[in-house]
C-alpha atoms as a PDB file:
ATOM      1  CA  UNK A   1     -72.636  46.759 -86.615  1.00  0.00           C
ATOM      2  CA  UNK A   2     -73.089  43.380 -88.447  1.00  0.00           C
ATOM      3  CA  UNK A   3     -72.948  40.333 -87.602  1.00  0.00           C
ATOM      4  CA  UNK A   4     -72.318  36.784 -89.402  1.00  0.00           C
ATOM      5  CA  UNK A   5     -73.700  33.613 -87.118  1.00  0.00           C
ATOM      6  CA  UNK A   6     -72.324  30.125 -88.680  1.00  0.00           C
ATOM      7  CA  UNK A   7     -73.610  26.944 -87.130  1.00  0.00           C
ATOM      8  CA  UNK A   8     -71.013  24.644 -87.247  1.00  0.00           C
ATOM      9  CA  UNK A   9     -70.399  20.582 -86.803  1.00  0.00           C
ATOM     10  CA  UNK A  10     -67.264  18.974 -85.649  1.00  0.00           C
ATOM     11  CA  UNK A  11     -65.527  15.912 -84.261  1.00  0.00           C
ATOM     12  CA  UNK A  12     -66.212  16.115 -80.873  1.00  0.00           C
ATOM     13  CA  UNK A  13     -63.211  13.528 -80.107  1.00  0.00           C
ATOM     14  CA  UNK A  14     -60.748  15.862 -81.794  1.00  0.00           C
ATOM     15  CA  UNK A  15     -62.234  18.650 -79.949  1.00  0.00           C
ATOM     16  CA  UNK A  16     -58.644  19.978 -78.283  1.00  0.00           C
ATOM     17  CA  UNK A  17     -56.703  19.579 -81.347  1.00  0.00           C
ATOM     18  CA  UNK A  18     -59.621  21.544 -82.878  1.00  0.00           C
ATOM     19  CA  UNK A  19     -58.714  24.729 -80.653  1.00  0.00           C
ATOM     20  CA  UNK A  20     -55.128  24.516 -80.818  1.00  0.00           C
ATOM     21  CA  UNK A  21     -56.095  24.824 -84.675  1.00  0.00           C
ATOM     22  CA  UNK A  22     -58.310  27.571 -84.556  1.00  0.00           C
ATOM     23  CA  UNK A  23     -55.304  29.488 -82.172  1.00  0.00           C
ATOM     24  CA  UNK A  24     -52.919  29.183 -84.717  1.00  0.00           C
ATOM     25  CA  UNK A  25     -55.324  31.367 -87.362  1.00  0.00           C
ATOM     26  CA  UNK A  26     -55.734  34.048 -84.823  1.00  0.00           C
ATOM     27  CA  UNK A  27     -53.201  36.411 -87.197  1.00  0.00           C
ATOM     28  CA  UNK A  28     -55.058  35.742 -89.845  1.00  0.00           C
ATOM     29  CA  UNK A  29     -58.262  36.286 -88.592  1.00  0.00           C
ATOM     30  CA  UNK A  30     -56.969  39.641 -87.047  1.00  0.00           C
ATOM     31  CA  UNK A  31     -56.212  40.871 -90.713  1.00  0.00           C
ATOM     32  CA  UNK A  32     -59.714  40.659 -91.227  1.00  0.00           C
ATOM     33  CA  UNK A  33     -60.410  44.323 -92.401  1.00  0.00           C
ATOM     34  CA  UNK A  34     -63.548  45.612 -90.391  1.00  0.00           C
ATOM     35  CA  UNK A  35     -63.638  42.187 -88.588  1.00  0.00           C
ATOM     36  CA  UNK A  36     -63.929  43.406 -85.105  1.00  0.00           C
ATOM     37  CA  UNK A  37     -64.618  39.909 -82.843  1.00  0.00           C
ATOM     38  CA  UNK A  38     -65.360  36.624 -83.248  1.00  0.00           C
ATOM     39  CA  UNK A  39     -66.728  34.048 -80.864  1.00  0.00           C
ATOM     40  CA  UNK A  40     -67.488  30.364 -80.837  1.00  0.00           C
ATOM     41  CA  UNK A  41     -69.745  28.966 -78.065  1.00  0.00           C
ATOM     42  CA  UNK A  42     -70.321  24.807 -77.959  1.00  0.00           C
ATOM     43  CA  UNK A  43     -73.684  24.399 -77.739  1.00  0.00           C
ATOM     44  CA  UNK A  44     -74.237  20.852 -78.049  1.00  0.00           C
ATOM     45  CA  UNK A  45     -71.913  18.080 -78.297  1.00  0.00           C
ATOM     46  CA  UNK A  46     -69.893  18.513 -81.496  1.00  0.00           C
ATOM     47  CA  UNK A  47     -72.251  21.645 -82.289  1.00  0.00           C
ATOM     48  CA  UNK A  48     -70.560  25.177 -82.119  1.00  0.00           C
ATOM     49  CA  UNK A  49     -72.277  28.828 -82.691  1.00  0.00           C
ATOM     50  CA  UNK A  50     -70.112  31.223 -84.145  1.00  0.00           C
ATOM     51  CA  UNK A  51     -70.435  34.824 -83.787  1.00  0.00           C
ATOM     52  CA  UNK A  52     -68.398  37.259 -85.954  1.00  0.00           C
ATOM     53  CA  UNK A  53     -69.269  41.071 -85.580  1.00  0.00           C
ATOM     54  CA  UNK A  54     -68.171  43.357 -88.424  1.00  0.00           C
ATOM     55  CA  UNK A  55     -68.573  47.462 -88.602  1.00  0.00           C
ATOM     56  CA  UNK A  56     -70.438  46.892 -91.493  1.00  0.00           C
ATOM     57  CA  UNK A  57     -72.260  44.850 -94.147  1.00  0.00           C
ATOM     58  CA  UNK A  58     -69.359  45.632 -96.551  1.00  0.00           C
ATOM     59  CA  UNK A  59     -66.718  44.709 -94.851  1.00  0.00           C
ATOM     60  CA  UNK A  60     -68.392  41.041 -94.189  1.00  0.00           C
ATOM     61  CA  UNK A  61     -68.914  40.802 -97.710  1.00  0.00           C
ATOM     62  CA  UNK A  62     -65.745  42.044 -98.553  1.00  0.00           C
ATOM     63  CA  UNK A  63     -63.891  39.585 -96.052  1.00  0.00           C
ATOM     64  CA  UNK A  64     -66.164  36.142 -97.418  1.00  0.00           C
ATOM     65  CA  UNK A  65     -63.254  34.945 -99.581  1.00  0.00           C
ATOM     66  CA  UNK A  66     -60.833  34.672 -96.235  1.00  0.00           C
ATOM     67  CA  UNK A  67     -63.479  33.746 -94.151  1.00  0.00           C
ATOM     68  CA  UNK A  68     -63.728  30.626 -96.851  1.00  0.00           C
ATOM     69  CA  UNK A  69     -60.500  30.470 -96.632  1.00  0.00           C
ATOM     70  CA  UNK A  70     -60.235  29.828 -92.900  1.00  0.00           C
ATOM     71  CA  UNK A  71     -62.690  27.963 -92.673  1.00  0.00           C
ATOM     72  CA  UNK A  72     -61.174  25.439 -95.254  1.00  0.00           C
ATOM     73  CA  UNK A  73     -58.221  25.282 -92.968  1.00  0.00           C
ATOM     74  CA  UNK A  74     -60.805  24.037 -90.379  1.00  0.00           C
ATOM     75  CA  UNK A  75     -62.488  21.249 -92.453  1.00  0.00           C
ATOM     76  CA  UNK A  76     -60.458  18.013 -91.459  1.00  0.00           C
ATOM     77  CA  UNK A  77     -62.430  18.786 -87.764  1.00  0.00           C
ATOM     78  CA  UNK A  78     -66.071  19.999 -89.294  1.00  0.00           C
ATOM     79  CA  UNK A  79     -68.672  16.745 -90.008  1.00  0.00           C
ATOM     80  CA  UNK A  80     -70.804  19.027 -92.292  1.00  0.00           C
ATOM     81  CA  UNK A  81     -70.552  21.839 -93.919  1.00  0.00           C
ATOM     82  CA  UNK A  82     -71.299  25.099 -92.365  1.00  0.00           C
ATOM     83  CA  UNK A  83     -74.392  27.015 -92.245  1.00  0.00           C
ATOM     84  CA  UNK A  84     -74.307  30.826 -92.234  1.00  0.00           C
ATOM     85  CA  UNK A  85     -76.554  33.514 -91.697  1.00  0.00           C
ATOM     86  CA  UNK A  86     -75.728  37.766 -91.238  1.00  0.00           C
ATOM     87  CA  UNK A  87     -77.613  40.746 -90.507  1.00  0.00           C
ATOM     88  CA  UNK A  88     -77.638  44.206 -88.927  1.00  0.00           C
ATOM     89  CA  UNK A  89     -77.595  44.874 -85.483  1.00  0.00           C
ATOM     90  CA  UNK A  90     -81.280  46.322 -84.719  1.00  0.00           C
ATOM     91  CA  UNK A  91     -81.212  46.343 -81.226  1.00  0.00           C
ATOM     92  CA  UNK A  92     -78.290  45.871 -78.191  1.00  0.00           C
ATOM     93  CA  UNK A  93     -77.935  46.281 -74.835  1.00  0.00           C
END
């Protein structure tokens, strides 16, 4: 397993409309070739965690170019740009 973690900004007064956003690229996401989850928890206010877990370190590389993609489609709601880091799994529970 592999996982990508983005910290991400946003407008925390378009918040909803960010979601409803981020819904309608679900399909896309899903085409994701070895993409098996993603997650986004809100850990401050306009701060958000993303998780996405791959089944390897070449499919993450392999999917950066829609992952770009994507998150292009999010920028109107991000107030910086993202900041990304990935790694193998070395230990889970």
């Amino acid at each position: 397993m592999y996982y990508r973690v983005t910290n991400l900004s946003f407008d925390v007064s378009r918040r909803d409309e960010f979601i409803a956003h981020a819904d309608t690229l679900r399909d896309e996401m899903k085409s994701i070739n070895g993409l098996e989850s993603v997650r986004m928890c809100e850990v401050g206010e306009g701060e958000l965690v993303g998780m996405a877990r791959y089944d390897s370190e070449k499919s993450a590389t392999a999917a950066q170019p829609q992952v770009q993609s994507i998150l292009g489609q999010l920028a109107d709601f991000m107030t910086g740009p993202p900041d990304s880091r990935a790694g193998s799994v070395i230990w889970e529970m």
